[in-house]
PDB file of N, CA and C in Angstrom:
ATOM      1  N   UNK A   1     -17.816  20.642  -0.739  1.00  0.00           N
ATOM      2  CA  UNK A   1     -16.806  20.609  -1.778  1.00  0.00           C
ATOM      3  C   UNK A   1     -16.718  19.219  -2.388  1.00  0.00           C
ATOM      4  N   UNK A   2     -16.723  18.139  -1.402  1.00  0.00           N
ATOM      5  CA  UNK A   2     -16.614  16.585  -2.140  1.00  0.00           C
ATOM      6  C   UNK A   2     -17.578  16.428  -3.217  1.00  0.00           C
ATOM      7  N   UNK A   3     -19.011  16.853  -2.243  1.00  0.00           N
ATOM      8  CA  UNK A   3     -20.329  16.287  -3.210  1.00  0.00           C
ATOM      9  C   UNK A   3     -20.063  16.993  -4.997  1.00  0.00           C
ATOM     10  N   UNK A   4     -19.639  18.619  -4.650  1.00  0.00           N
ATOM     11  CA  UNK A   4     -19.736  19.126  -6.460  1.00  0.00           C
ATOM     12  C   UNK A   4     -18.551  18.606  -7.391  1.00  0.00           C
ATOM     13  N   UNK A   5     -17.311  18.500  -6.514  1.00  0.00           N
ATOM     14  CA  UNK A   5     -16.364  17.429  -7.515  1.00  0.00           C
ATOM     15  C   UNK A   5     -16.716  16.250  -7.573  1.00  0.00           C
ATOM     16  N   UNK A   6     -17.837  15.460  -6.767  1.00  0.00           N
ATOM     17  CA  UNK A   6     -18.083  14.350  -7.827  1.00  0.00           C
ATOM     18  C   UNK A   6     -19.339  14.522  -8.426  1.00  0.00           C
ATOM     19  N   UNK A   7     -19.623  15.561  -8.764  1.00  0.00           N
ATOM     20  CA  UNK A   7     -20.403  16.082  -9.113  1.00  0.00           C
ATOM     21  C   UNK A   7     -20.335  16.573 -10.767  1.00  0.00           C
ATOM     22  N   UNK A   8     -18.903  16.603 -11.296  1.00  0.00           N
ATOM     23  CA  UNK A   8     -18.248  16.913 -12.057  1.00  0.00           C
ATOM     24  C   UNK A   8     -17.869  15.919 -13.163  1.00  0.00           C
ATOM     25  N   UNK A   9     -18.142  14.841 -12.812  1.00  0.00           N
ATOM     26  CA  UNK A   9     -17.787  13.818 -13.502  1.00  0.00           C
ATOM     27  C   UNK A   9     -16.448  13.912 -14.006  1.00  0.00           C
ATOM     28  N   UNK A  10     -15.972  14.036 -13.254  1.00  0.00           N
ATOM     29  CA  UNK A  10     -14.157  14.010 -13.068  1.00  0.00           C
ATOM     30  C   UNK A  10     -13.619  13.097 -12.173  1.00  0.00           C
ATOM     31  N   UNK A  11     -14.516  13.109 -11.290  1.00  0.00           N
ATOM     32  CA  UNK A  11     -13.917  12.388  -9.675  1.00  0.00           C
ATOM     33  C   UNK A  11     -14.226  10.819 -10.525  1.00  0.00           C
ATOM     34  N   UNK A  12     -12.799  10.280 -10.412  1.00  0.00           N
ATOM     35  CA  UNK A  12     -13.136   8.606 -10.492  1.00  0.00           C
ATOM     36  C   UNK A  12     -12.974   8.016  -9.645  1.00  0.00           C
ATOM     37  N   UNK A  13     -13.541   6.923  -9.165  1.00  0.00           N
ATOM     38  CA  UNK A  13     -13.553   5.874  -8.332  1.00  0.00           C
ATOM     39  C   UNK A  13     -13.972   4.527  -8.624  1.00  0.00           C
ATOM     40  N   UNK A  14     -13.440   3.393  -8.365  1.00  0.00           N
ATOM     41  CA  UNK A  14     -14.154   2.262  -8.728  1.00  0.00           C
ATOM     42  C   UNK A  14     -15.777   2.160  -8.390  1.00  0.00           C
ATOM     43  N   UNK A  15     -16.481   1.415  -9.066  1.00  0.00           N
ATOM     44  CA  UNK A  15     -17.802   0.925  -8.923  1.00  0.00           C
ATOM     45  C   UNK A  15     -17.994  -0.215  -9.662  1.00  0.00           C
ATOM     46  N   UNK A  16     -17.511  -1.268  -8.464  1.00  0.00           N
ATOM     47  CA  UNK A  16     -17.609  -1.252  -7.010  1.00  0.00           C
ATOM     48  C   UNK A  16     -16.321  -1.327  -6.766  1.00  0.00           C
ATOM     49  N   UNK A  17     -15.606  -1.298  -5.810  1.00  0.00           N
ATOM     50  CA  UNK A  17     -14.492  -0.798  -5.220  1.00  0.00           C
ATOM     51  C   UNK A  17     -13.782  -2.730  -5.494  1.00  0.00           C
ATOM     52  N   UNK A  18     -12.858  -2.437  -5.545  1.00  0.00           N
ATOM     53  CA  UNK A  18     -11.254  -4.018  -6.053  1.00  0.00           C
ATOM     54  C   UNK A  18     -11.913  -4.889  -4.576  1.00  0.00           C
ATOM     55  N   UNK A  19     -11.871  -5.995  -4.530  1.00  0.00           N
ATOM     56  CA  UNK A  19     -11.227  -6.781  -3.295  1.00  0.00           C
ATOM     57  C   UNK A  19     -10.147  -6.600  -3.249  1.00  0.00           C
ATOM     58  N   UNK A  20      -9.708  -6.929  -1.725  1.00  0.00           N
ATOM     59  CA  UNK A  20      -8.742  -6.971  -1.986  1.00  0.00           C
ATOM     60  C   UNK A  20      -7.671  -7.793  -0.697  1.00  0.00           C
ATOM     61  N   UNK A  21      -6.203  -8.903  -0.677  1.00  0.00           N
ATOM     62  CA  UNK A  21      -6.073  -9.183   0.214  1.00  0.00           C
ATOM     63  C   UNK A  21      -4.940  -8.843   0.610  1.00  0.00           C
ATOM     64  N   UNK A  22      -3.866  -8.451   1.884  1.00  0.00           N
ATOM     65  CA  UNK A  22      -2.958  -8.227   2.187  1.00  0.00           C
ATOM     66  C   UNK A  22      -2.384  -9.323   2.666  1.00  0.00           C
ATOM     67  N   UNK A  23      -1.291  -9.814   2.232  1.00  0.00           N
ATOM     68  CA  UNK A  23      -0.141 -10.662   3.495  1.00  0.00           C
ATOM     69  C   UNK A  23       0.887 -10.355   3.607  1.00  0.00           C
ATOM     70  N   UNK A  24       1.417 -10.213   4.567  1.00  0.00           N
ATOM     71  CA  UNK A  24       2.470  -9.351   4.977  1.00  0.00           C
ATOM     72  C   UNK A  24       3.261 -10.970   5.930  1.00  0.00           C
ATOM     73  N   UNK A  25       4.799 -10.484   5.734  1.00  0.00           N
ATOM     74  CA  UNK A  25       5.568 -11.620   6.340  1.00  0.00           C
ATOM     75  C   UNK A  25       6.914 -10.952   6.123  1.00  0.00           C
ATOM     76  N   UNK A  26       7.832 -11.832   6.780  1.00  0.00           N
ATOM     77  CA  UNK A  26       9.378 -11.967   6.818  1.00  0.00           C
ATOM     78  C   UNK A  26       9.698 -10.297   7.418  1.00  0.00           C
ATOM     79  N   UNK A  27       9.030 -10.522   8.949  1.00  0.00           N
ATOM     80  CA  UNK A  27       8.955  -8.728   9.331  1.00  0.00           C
ATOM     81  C   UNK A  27      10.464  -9.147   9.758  1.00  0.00           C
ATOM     82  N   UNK A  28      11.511  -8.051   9.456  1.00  0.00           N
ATOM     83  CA  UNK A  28      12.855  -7.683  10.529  1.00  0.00           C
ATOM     84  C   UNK A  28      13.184  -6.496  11.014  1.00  0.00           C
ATOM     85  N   UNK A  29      12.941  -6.326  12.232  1.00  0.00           N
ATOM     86  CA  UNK A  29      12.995  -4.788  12.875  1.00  0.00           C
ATOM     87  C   UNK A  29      13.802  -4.378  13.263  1.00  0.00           C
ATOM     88  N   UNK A  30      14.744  -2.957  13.104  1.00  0.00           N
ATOM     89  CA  UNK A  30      15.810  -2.722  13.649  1.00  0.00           C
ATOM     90  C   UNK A  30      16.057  -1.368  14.499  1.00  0.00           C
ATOM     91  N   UNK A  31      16.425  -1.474  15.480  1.00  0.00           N
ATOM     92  CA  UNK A  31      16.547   0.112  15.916  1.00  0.00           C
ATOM     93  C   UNK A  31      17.498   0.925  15.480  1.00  0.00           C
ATOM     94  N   UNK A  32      16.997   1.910  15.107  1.00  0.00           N
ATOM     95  CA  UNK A  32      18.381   3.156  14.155  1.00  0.00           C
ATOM     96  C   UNK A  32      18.646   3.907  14.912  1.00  0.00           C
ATOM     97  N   UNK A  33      17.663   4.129  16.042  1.00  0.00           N
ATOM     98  CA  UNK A  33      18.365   5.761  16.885  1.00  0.00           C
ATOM     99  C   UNK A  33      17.318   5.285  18.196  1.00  0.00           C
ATOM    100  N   UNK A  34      17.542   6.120  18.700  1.00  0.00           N
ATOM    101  CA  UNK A  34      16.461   6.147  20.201  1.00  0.00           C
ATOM    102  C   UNK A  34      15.267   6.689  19.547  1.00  0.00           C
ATOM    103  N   UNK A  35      14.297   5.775  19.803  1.00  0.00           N
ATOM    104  CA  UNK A  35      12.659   6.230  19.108  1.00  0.00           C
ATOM    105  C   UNK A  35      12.438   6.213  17.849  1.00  0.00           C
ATOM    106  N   UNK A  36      13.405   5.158  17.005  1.00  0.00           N
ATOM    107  CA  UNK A  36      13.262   5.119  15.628  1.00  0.00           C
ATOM    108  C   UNK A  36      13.636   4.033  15.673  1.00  0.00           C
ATOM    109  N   UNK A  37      13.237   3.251  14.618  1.00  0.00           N
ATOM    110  CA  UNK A  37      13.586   1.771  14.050  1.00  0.00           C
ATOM    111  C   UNK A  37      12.938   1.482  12.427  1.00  0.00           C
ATOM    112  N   UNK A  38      13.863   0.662  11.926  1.00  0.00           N
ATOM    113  CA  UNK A  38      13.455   0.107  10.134  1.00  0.00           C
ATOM    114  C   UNK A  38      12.649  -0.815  10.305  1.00  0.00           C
ATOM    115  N   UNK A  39      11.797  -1.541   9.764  1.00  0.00           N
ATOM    116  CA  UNK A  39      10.945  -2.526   9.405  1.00  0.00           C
ATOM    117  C   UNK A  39      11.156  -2.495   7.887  1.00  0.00           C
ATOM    118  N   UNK A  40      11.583  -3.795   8.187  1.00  0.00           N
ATOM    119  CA  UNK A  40      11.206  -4.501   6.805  1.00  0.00           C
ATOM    120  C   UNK A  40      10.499  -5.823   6.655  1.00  0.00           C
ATOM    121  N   UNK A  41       9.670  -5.474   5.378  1.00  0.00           N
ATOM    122  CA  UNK A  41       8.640  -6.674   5.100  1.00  0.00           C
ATOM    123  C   UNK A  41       8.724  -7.307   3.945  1.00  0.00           C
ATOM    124  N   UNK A  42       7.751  -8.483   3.428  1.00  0.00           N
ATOM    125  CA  UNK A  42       7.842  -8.652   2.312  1.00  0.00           C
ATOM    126  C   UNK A  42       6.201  -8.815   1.990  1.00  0.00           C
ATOM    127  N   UNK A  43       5.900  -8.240   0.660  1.00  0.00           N
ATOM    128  CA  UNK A  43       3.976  -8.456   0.869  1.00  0.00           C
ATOM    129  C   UNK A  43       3.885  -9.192  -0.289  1.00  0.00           C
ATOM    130  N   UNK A  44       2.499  -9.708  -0.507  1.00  0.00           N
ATOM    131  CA  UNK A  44       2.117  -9.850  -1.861  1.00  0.00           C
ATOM    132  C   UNK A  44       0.371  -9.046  -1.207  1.00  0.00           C
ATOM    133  N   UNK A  45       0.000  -8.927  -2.543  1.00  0.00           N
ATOM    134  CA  UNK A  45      -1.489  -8.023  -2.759  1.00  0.00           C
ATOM    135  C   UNK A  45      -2.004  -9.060  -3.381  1.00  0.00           C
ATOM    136  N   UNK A  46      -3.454  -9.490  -3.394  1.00  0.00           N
ATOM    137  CA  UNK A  46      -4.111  -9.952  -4.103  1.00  0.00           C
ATOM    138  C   UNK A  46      -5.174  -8.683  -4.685  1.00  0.00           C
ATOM    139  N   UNK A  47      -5.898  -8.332  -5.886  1.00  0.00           N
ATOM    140  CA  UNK A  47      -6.317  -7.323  -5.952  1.00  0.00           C
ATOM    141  C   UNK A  47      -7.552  -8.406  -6.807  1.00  0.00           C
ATOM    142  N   UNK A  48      -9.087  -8.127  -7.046  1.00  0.00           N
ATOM    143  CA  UNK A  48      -9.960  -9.081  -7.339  1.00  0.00           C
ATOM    144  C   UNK A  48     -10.928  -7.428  -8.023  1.00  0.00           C
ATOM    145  N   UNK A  49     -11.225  -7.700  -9.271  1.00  0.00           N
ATOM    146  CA  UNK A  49     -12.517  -6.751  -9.926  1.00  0.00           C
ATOM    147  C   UNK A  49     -13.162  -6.933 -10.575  1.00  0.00           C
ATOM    148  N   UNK A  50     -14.904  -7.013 -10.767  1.00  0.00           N
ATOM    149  CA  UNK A  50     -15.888  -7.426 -11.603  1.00  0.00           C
ATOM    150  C   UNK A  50     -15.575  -8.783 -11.639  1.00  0.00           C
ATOM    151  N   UNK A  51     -14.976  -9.403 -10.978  1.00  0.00           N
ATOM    152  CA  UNK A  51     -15.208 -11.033 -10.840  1.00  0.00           C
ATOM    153  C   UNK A  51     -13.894 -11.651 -12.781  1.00  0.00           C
ATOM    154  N   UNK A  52     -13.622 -10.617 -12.948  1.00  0.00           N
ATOM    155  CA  UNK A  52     -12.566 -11.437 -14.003  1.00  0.00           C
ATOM    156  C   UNK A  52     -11.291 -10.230 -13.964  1.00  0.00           C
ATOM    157  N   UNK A  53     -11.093  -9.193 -13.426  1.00  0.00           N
ATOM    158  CA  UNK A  53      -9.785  -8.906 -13.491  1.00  0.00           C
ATOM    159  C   UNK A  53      -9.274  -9.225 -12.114  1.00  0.00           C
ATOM    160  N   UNK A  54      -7.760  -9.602 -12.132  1.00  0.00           N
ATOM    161  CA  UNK A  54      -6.815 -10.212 -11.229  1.00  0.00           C
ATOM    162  C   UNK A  54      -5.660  -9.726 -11.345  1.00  0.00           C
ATOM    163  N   UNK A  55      -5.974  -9.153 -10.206  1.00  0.00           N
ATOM    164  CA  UNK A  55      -3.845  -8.881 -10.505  1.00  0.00           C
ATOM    165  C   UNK A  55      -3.261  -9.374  -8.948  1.00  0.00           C
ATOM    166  N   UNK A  56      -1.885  -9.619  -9.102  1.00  0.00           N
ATOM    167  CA  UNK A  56      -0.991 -10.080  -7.834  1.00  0.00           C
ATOM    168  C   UNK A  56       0.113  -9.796  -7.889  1.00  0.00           C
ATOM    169  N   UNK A  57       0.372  -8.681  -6.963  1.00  0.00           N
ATOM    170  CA  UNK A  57       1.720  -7.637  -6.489  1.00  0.00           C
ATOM    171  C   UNK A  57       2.474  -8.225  -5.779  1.00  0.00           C
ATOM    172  N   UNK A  58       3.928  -8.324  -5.530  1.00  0.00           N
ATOM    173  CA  UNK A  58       4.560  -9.122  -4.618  1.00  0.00           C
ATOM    174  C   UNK A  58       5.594  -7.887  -4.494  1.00  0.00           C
ATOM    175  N   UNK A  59       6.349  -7.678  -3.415  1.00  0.00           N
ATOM    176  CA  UNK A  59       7.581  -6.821  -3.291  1.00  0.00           C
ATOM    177  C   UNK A  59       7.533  -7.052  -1.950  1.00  0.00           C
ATOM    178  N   UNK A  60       8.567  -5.930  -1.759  1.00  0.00           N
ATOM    179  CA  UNK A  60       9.129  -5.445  -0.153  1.00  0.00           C
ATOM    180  C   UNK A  60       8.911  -3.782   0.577  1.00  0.00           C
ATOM    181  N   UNK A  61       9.128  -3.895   1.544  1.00  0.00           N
ATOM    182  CA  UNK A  61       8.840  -2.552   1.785  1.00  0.00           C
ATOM    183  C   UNK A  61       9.581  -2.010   2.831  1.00  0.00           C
ATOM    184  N   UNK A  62      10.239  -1.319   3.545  1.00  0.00           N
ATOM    185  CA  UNK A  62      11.134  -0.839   4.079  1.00  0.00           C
ATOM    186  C   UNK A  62      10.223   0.489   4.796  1.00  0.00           C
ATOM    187  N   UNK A  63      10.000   0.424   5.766  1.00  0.00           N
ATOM    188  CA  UNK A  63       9.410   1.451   6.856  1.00  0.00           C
ATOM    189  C   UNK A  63      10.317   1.944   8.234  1.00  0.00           C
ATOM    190  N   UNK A  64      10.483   3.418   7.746  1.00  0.00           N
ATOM    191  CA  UNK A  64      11.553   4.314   9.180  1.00  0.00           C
ATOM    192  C   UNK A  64      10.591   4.800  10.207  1.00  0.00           C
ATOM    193  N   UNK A  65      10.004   4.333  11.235  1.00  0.00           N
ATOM    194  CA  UNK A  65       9.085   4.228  12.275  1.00  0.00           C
ATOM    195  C   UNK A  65       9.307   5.349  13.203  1.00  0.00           C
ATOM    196  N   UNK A  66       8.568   6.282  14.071  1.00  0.00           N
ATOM    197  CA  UNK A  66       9.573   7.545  14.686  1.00  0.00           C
ATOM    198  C   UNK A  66       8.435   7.400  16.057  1.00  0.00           C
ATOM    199  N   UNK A  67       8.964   6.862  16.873  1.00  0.00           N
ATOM    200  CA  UNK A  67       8.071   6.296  18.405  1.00  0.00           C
ATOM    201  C   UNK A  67       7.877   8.303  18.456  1.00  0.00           C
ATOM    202  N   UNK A  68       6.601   8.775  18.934  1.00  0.00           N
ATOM    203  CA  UNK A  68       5.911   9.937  19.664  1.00  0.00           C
ATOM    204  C   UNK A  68       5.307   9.619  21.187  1.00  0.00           C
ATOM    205  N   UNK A  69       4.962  10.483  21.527  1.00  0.00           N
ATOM    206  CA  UNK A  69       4.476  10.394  23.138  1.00  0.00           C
ATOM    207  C   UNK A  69       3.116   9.201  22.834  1.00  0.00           C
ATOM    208  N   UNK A  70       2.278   9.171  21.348  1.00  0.00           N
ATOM    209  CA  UNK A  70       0.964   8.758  21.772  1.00  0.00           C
ATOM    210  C   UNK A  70       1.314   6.956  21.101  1.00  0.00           C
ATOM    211  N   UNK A  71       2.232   7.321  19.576  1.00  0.00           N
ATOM    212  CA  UNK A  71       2.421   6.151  19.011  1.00  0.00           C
ATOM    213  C   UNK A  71       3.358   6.077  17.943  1.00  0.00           C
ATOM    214  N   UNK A  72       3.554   5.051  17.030  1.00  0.00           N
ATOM    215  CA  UNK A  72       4.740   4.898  16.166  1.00  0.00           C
ATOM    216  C   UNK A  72       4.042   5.838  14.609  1.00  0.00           C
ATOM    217  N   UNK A  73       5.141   6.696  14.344  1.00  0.00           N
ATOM    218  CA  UNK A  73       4.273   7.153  12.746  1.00  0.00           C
ATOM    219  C   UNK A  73       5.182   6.869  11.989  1.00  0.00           C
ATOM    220  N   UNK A  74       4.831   6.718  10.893  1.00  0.00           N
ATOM    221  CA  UNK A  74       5.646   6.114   9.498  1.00  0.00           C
ATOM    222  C   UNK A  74       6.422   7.578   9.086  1.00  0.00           C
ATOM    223  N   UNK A  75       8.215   7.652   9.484  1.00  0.00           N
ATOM    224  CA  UNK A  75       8.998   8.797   9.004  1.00  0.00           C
ATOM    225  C   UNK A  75       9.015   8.773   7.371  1.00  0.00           C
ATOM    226  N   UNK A  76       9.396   7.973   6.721  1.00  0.00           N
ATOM    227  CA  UNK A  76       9.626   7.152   5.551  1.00  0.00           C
ATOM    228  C   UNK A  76       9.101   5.889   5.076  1.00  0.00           C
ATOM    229  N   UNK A  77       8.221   5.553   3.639  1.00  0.00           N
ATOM    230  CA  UNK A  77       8.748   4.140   3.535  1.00  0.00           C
ATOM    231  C   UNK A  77       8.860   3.968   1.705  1.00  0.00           C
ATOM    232  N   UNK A  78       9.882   3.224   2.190  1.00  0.00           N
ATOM    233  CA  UNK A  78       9.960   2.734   0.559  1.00  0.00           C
ATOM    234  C   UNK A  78       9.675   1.531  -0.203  1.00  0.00           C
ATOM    235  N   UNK A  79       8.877   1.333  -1.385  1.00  0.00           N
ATOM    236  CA  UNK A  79       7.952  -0.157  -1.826  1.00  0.00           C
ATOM    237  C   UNK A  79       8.494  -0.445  -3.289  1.00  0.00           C
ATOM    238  N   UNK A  80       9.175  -1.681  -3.127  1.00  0.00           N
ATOM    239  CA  UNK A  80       9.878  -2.062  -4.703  1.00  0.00           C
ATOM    240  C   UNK A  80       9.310  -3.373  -4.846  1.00  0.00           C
ATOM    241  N   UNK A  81       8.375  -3.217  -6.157  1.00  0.00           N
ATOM    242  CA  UNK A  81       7.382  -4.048  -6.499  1.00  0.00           C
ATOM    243  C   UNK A  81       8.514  -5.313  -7.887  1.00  0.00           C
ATOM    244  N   UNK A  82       8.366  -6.926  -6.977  1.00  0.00           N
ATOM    245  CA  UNK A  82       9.242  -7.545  -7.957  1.00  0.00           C
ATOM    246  C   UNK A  82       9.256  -7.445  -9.103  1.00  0.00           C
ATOM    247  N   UNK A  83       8.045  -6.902 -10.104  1.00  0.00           N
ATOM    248  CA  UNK A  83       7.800  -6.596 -11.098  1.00  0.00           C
ATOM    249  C   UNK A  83       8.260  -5.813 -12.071  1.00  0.00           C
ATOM    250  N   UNK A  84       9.120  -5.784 -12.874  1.00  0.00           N
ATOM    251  CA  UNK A  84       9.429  -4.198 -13.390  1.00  0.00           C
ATOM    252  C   UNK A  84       8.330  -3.527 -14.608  1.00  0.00           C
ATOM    253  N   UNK A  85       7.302  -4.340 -14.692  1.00  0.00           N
ATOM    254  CA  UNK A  85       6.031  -3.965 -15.149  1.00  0.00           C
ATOM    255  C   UNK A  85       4.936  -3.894 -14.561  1.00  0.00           C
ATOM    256  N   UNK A  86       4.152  -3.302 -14.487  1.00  0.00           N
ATOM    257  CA  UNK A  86       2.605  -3.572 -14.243  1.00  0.00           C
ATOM    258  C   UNK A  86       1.874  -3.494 -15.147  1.00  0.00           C
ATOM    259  N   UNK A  87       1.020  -4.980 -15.187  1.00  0.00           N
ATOM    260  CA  UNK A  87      -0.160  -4.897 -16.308  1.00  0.00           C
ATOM    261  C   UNK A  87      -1.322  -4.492 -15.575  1.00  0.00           C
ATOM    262  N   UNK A  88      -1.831  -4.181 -14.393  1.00  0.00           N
ATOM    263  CA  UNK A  88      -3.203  -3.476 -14.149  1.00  0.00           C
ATOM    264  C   UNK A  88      -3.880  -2.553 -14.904  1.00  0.00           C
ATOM    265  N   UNK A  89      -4.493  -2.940 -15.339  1.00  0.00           N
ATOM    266  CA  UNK A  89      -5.397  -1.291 -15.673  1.00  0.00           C
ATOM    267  C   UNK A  89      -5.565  -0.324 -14.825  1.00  0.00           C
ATOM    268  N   UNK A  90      -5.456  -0.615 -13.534  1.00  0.00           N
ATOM    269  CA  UNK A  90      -5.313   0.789 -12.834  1.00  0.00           C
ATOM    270  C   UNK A  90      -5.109   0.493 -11.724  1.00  0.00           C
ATOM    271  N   UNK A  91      -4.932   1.631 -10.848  1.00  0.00           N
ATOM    272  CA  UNK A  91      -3.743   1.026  -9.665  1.00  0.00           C
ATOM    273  C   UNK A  91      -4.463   2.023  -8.646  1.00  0.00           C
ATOM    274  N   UNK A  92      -5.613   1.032  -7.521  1.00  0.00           N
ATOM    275  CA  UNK A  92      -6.199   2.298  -6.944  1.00  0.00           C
ATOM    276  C   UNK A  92      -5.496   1.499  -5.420  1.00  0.00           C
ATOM    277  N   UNK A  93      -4.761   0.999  -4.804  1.00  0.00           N
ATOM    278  CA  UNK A  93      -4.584   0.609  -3.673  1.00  0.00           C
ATOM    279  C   UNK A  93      -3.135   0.972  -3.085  1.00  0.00           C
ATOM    280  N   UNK A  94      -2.717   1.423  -2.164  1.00  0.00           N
ATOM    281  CA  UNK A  94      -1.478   1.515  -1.532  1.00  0.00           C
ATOM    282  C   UNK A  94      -0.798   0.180  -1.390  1.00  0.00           C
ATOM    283  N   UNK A  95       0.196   0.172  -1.203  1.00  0.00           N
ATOM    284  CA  UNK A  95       0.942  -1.230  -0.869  1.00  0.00           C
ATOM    285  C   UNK A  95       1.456  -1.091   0.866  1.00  0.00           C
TER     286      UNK A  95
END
């Protein structure tokens, strides 16, 4: 099924795929319930393409964590980018 949708010339993807760098800081963790806790962060993105587009994301992010028998999974999270614009041409990365 992958190979004929990109097969289609529909499927986009970069070529070649963004650099790209994460920093993550100002973690504060809180417990909300038994086996749950908030994290909050603050990131910036560096994002790098064809050697002349640049973009740099900065926000916060707020993650509701839910401890399981094997490990922690993300219940919720929410990402408010300082920006109230984005000039990217396109936006292929999670925050």
């Amino acid at each position: 099924m992958r190979v004929d949708r990109l097969e289609t010339g529909m499927a986009w993807a970069e070529e070649p795929p963004s650099r790209t760098r994460h920093i993550v800081g100002n973690l504060v963790v809180e417990q909300v319930s038994e086996g749950m806790v908030k994290a909050k962060t603050a990131f910036m993105l560096y994002r790098s393409h064809h050697e002349k587009d640049e973009n740099i994301f900065a926000g916060s992010r707020e993650d509701e964590l839910r401890r399981t028998e094997e490990r922690w999974k993300i219940a919720r999270r929410a990402i408010v980018l300082d920006s109230s614009v984005i000039l990217a041409k396109n936006l292929s990365v999670f925050f």
